[in-house]
Each structure stands twice: as structure tokens, then as C-alpha cells.
N, C-alpha and C. Protein backbone atom coordinates (compact mmCIF):
# COMPACT_ATOMS: atom_id res chain seq x y z
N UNK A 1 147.60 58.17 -55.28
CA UNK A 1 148.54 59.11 -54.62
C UNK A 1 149.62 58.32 -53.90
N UNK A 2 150.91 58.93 -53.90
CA UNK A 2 151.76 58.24 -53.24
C UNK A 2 151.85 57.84 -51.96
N UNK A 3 151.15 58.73 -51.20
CA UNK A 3 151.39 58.42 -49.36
C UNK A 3 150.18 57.33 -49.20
N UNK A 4 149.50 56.95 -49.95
CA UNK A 4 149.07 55.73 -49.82
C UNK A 4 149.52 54.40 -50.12
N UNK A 5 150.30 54.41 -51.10
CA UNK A 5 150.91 53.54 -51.64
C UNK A 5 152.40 53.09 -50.64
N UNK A 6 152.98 53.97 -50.56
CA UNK A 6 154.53 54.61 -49.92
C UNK A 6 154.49 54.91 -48.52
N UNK A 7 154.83 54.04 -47.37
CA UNK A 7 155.37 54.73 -46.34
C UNK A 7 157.01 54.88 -46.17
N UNK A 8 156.83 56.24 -45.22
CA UNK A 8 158.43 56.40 -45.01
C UNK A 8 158.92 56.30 -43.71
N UNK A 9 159.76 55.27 -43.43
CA UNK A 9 160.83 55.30 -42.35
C UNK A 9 161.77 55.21 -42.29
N UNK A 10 162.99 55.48 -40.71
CA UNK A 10 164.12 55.36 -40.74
C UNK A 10 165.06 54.02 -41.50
N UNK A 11 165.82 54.35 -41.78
CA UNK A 11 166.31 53.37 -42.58
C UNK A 11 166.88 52.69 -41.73
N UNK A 12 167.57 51.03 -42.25
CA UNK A 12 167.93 49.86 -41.16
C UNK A 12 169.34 49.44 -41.99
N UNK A 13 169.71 47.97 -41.84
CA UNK A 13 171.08 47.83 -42.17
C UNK A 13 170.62 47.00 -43.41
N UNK A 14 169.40 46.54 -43.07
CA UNK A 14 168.62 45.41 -44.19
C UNK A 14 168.22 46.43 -45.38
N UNK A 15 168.42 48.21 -45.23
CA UNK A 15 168.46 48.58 -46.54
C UNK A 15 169.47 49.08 -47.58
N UNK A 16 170.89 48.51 -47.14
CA UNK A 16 171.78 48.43 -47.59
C UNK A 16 171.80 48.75 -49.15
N UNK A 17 171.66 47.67 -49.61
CA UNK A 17 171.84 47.31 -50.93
C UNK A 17 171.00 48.02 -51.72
N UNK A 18 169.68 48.17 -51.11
CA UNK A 18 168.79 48.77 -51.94
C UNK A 18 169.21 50.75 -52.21
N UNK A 19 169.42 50.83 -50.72
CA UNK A 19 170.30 52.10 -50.75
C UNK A 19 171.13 52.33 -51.93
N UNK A 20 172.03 51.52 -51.81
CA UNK A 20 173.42 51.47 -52.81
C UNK A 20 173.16 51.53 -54.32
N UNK A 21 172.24 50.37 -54.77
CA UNK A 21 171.26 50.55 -55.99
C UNK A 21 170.84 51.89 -56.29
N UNK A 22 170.00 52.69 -55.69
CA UNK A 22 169.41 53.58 -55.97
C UNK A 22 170.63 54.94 -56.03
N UNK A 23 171.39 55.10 -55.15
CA UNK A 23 172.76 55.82 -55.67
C UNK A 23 173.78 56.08 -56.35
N UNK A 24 173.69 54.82 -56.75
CA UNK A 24 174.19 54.22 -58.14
C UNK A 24 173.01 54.80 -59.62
N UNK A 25 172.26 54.48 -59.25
CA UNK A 25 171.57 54.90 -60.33
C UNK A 25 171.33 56.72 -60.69
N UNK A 26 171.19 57.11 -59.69
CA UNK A 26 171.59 58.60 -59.60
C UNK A 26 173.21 59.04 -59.99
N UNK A 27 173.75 58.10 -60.13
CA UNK A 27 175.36 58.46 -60.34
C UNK A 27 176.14 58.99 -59.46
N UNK A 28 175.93 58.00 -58.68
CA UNK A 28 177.56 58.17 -57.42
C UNK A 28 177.34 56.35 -56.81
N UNK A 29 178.02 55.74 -58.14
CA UNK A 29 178.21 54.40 -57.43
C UNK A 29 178.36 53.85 -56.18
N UNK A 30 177.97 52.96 -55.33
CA UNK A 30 178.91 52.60 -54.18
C UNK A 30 177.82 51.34 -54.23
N UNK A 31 178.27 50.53 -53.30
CA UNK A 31 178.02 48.91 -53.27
C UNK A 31 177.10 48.90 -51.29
N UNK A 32 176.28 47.97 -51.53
CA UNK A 32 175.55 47.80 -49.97
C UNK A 32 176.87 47.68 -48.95
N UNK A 33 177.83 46.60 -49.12
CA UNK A 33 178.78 46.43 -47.40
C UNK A 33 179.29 48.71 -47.57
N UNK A 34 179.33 49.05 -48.52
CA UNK A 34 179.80 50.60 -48.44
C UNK A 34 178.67 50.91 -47.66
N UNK A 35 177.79 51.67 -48.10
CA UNK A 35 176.51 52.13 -47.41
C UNK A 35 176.17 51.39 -46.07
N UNK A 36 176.36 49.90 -45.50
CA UNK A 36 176.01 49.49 -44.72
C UNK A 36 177.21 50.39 -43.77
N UNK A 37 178.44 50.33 -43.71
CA UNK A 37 179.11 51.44 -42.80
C UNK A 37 178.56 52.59 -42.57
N UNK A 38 178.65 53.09 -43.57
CA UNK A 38 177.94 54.15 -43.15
C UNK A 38 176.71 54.47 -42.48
N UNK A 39 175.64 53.65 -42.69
CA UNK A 39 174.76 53.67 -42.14
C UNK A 39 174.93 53.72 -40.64
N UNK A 40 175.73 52.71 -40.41
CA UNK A 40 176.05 52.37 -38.84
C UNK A 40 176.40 53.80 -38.20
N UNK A 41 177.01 54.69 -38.87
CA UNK A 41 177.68 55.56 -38.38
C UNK A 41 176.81 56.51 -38.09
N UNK A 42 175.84 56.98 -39.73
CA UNK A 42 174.84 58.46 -39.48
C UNK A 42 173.42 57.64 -38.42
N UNK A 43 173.40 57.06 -38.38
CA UNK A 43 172.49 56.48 -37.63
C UNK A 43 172.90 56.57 -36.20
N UNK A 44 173.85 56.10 -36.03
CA UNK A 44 173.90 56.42 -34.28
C UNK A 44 174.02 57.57 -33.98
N UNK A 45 173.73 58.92 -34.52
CA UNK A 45 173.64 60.20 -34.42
C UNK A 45 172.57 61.14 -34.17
N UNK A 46 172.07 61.62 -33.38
CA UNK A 46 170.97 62.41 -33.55
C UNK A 46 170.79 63.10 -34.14
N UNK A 47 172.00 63.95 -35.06
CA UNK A 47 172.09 64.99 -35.66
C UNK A 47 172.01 64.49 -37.47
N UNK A 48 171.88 62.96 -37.34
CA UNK A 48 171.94 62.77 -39.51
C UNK A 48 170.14 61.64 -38.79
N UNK A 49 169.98 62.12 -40.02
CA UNK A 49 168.72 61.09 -40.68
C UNK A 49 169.00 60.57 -41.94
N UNK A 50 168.65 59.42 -42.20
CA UNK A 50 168.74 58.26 -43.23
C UNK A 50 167.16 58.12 -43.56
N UNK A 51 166.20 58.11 -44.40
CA UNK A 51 164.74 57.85 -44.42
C UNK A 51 164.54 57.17 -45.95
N UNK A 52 164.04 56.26 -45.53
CA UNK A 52 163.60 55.39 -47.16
C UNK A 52 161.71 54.92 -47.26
N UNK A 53 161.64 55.43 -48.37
CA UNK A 53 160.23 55.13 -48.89
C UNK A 53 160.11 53.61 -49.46
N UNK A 54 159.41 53.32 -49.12
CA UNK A 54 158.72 51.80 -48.95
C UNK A 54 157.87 51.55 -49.53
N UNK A 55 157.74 50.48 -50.89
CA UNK A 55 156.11 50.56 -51.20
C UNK A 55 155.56 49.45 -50.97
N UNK A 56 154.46 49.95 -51.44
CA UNK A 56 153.48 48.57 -50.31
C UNK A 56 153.80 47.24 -50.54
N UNK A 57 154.88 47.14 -51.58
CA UNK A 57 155.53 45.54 -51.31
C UNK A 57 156.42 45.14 -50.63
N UNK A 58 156.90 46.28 -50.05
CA UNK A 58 158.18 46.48 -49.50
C UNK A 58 159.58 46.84 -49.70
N UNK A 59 159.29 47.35 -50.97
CA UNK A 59 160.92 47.93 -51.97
C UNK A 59 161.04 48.74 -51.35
N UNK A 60 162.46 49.17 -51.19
CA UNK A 60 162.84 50.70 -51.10
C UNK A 60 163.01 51.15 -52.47
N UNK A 61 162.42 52.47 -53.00
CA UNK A 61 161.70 53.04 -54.34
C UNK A 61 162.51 54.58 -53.65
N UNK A 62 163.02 54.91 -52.95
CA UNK A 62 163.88 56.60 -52.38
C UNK A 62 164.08 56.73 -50.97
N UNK A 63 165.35 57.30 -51.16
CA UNK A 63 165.67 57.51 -49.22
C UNK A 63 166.17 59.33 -49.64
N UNK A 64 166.64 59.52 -48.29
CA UNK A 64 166.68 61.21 -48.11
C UNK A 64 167.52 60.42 -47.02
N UNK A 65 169.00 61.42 -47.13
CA UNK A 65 169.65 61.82 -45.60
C UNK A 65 169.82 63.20 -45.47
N UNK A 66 169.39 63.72 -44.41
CA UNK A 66 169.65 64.68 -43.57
C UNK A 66 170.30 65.08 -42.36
N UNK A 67 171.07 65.83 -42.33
CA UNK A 67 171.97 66.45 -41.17
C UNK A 67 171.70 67.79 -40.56
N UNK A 68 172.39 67.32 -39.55
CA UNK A 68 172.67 69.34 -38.83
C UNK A 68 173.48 69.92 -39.19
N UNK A 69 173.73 71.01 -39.81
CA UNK A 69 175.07 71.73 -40.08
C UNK A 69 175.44 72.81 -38.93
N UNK A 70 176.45 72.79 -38.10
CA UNK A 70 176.67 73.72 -37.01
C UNK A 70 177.52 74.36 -37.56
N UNK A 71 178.23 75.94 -37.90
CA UNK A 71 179.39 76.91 -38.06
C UNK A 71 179.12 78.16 -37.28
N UNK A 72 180.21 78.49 -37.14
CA UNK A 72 180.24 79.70 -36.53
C UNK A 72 179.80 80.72 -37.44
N UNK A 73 179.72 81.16 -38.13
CA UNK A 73 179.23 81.95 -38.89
C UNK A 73 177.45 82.38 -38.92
N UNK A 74 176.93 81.12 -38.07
CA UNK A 74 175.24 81.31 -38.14
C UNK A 74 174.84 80.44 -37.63
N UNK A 75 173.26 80.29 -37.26
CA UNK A 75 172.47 79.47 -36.48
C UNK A 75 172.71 77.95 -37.06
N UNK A 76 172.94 77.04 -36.57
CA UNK A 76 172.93 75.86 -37.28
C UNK A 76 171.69 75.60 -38.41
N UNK A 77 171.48 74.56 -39.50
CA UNK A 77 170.41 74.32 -40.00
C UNK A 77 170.48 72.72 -40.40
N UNK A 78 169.41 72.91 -40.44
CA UNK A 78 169.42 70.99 -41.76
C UNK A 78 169.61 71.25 -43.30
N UNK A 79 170.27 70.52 -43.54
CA UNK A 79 170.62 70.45 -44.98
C UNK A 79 170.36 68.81 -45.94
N UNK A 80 169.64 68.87 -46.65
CA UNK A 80 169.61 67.94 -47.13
C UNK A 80 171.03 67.48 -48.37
N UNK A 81 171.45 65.73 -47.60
CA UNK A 81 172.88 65.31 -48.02
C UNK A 81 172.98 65.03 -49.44
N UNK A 82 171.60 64.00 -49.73
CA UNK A 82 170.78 63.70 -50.49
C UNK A 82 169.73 62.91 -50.75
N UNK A 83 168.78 62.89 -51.96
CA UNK A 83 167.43 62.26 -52.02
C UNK A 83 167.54 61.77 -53.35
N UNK A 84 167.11 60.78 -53.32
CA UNK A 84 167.03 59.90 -54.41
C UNK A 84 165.27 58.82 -54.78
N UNK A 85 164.84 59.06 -56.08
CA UNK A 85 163.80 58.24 -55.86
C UNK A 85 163.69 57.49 -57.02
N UNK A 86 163.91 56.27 -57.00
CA UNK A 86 164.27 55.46 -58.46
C UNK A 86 163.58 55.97 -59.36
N UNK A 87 163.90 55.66 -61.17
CA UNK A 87 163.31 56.66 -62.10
C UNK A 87 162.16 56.45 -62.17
N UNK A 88 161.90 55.03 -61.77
CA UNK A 88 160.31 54.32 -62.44
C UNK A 88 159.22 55.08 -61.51
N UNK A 89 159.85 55.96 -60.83
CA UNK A 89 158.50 56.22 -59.21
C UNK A 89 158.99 57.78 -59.52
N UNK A 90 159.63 58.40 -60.07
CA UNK A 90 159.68 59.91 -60.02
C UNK A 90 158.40 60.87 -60.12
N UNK A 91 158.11 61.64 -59.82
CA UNK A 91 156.89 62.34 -60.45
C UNK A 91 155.46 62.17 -59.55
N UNK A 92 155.84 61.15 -58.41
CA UNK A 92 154.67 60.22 -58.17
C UNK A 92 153.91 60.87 -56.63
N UNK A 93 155.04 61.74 -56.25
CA UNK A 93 154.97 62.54 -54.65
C UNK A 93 156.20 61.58 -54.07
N UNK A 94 156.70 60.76 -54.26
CA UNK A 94 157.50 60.01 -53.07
C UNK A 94 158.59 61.26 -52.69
N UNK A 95 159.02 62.00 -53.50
CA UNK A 95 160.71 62.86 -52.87
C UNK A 95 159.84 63.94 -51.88
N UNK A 96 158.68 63.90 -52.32
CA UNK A 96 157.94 65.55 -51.41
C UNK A 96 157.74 64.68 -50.03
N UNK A 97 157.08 63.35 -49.95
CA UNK A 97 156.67 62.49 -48.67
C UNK A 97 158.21 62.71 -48.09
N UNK A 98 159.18 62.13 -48.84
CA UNK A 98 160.70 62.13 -48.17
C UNK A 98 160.69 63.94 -47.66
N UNK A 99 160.50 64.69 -47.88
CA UNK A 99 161.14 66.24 -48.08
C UNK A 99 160.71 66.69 -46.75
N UNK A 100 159.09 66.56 -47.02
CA UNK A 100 158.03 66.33 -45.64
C UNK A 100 158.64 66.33 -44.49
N UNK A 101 158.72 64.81 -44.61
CA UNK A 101 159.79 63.70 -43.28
C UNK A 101 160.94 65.00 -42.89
N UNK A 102 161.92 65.52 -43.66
CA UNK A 102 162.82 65.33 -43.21
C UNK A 102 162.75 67.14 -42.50
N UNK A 103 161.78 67.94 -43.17
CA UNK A 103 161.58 68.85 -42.91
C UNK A 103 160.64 68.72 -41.47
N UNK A 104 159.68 67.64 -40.81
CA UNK A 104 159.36 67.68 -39.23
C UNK A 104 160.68 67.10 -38.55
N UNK A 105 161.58 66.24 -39.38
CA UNK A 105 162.82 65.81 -38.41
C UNK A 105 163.25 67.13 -37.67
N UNK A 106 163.94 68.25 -38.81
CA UNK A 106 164.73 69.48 -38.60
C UNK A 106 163.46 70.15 -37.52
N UNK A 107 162.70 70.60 -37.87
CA UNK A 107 161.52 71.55 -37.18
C UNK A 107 162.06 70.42 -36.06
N UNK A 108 161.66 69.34 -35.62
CA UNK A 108 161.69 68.79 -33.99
C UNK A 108 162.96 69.05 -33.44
N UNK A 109 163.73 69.43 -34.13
CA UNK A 109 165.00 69.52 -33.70
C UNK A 109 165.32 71.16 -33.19
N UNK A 110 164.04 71.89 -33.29
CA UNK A 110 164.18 73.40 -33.11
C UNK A 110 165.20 74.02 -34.27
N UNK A 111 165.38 73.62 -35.42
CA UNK A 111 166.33 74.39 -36.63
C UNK A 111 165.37 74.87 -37.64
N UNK A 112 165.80 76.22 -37.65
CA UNK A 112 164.48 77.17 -38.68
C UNK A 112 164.43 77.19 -39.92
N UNK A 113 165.62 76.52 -40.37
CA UNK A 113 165.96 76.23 -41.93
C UNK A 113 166.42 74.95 -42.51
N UNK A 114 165.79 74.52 -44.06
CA UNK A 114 166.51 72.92 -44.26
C UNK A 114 166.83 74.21 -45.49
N UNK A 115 168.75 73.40 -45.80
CA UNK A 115 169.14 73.73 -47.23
C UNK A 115 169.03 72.75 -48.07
N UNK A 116 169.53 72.87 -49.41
CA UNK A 116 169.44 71.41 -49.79
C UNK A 116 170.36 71.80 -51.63
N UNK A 117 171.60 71.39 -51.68
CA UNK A 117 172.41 71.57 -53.12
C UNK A 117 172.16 70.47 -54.15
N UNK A 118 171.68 71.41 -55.49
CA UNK A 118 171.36 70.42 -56.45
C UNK A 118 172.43 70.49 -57.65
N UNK A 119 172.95 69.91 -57.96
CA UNK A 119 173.70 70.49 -59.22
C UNK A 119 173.95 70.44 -60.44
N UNK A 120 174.23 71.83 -60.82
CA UNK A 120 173.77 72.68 -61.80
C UNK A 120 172.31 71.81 -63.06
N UNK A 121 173.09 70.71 -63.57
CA UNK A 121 172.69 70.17 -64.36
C UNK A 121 171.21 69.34 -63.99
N UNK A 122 170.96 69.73 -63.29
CA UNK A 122 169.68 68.97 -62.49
C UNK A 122 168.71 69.68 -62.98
N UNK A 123 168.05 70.17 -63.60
CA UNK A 123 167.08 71.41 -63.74
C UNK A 123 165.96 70.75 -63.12
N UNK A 124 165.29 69.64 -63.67
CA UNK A 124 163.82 69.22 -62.78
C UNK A 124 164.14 68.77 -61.48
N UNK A 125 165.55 68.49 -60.55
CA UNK A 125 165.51 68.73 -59.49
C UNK A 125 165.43 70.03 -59.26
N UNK A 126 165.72 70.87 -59.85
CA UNK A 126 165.55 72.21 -59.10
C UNK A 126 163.97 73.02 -59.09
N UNK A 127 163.87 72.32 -59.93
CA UNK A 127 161.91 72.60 -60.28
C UNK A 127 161.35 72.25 -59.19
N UNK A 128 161.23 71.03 -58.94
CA UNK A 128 160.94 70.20 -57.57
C UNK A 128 161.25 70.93 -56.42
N UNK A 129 161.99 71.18 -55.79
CA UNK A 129 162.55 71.94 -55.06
C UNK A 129 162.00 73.55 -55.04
N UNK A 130 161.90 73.76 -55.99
CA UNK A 130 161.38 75.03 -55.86
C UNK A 130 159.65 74.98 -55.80
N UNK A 131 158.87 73.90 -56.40
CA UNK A 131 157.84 73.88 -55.92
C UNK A 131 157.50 73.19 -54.54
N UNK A 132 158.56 72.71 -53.96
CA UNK A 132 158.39 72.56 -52.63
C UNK A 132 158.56 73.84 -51.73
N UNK A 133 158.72 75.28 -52.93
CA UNK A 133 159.07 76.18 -51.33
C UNK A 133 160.71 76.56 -51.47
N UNK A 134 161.60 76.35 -52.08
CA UNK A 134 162.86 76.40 -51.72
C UNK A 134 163.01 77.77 -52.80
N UNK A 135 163.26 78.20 -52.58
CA UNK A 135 164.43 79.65 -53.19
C UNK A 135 165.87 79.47 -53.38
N UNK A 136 166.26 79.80 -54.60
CA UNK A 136 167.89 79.87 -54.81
C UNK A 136 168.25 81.05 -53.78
N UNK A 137 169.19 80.83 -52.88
CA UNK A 137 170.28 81.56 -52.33
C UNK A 137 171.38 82.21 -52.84
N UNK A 138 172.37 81.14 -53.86
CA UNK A 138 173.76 81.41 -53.93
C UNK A 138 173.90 80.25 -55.21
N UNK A 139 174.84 80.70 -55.79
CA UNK A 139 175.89 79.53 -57.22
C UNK A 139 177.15 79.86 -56.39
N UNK A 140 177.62 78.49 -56.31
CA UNK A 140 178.51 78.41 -56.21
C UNK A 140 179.90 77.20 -56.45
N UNK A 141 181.18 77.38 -56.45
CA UNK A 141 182.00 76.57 -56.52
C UNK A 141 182.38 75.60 -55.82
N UNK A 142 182.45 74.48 -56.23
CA UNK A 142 183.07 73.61 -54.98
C UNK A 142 184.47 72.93 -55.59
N UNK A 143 185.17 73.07 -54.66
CA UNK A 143 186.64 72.89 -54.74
C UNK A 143 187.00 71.48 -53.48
N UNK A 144 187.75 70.43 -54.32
CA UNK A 144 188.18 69.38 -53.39
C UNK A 144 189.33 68.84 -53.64
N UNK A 145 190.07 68.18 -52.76
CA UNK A 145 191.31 68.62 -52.84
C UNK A 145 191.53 66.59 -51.85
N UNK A 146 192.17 65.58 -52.97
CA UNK A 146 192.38 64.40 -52.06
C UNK A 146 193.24 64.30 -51.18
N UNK A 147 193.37 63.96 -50.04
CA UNK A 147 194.40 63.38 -49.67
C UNK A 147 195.16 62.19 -49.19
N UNK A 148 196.11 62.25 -49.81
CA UNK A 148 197.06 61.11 -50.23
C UNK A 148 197.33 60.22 -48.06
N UNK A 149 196.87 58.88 -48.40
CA UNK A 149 197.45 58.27 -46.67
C UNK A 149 198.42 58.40 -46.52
């Protein structure tokens, strides 16, 4: 079972690269000095979590970030940013140990809901997800728009 094999904690600056690797491999490239900024940033926050699964050799094998989402429109919630768990370890429990985690983060935080967007083309993420408990809400569009410095 995985939570024997796999612990999960906050992530550090030393998981940079491995971060970056594993996001990359999910398909949204970016390089460790990228992710190491960032890190610096959701980390000094109370409101984002960064969490990476560890296996007992010490790889990072999946991380999960999570945030608060505050709008006027409704109670704030956690939303998951994203989760990633390299291909060779899929299937194994590590994204549910991550899901776990990030779902007592939100609960300690007094927020009654985690969301979490998969898209479209994901179907066994959405399987996952739904045997964790999650219900489709809404389809929807997302529209982005660069802007030029």
C-alpha cells in the first residue's frame, strides 16, 4: 500500500526540480529556478499549500498545490491548483494520500469545500476524483487573454 511506502510533506526549495520534472511530464513544461520562485512565493502564504509525496528513497513521485479561493459571490473554499503523480506510481494511492493531505489542510482552515478542475480530456482523472467523493458541478469555458508589457 502506498502510505507505507510514501510519506507526504510540505514541499521545500530542494524540491524544485523534481517539481518541475513531474509538470513537465503532465504537460505544462517549466524548469526548477521557475518553480523554485514560485515556491518562495505560495509558501510564504497561509492561504496556498505545496505537498509532495516522498518515497521511501526519497524521490518526489507527486505534489498537490492548494489554495483559498475568496469572491464575493460565496463562502470562500479550497481548490485544488494541481496534482500530479509520475506515471510509473499512478494507480498506487499516492494522489488520494496527496487529496487526503490537502483536504485536512482546507478542513483546518474552517473551509467546507475543496474544488478541484480537470480537463475535459482527462477522463481517468475524473474517475479518480469522483471516486474520491467529488461530483461534477459545472462545464465550462475558460477564456485568456495575454498581456502585452
Amino acid at each position: 500500500m502506498a502510505s507505507q511506502r510514501v510519506r507526504v510533506r510540505t514541499a521545500g526549495a530542494a524540491d524544485a526540480d523534481a517539481v518541475a520534472d513531474l509538470s513537465t511530464q503532465l504537460g505544462y513544461p517549466t524548469t526548477g529556478p521557475e518553480v523554485a520562485g514560485r515556491l518562495r512565493l505560495l509558501l510564504s502564504s497561509p492561504e496556498q499549500a505545496v505537498l509532495v509525496a516522498e518515497d521511501s528513497d526519497g524521490a518526489v513521485v507527486g505534489w498537490l498545490h492548494a489554495c483559498v479561493h475568496h469572491f464575493i459571490g460565496g463562502e470562500p473554499y479550497a481548490e485544488i491548483a494541481g496534482l500530479v503523480v509520475h506515471e510509473r506510481h499512478r494507480g498506487g494511492g499516492i494522489g488520494r494520500l496527496l487529496m487526503t493531505e490537502a483536504e485536512r489542510w482546507a478542513a483546518r482552515r474552517g473551509l467546507k469545500t475543496v474544488n478541484v478542475r480537470s480537463r475535459v480530456e482527462r477522463a481517468l482523472a475524473h474517475r479518480f476524483y469522483e471516486d474520491l467523493g467529488y461530483g461534477r458541478v459545472k462545464q465550462q469555458q475558460v477564456f485568456r487573454k495575454t498581456l502585452q508589457d
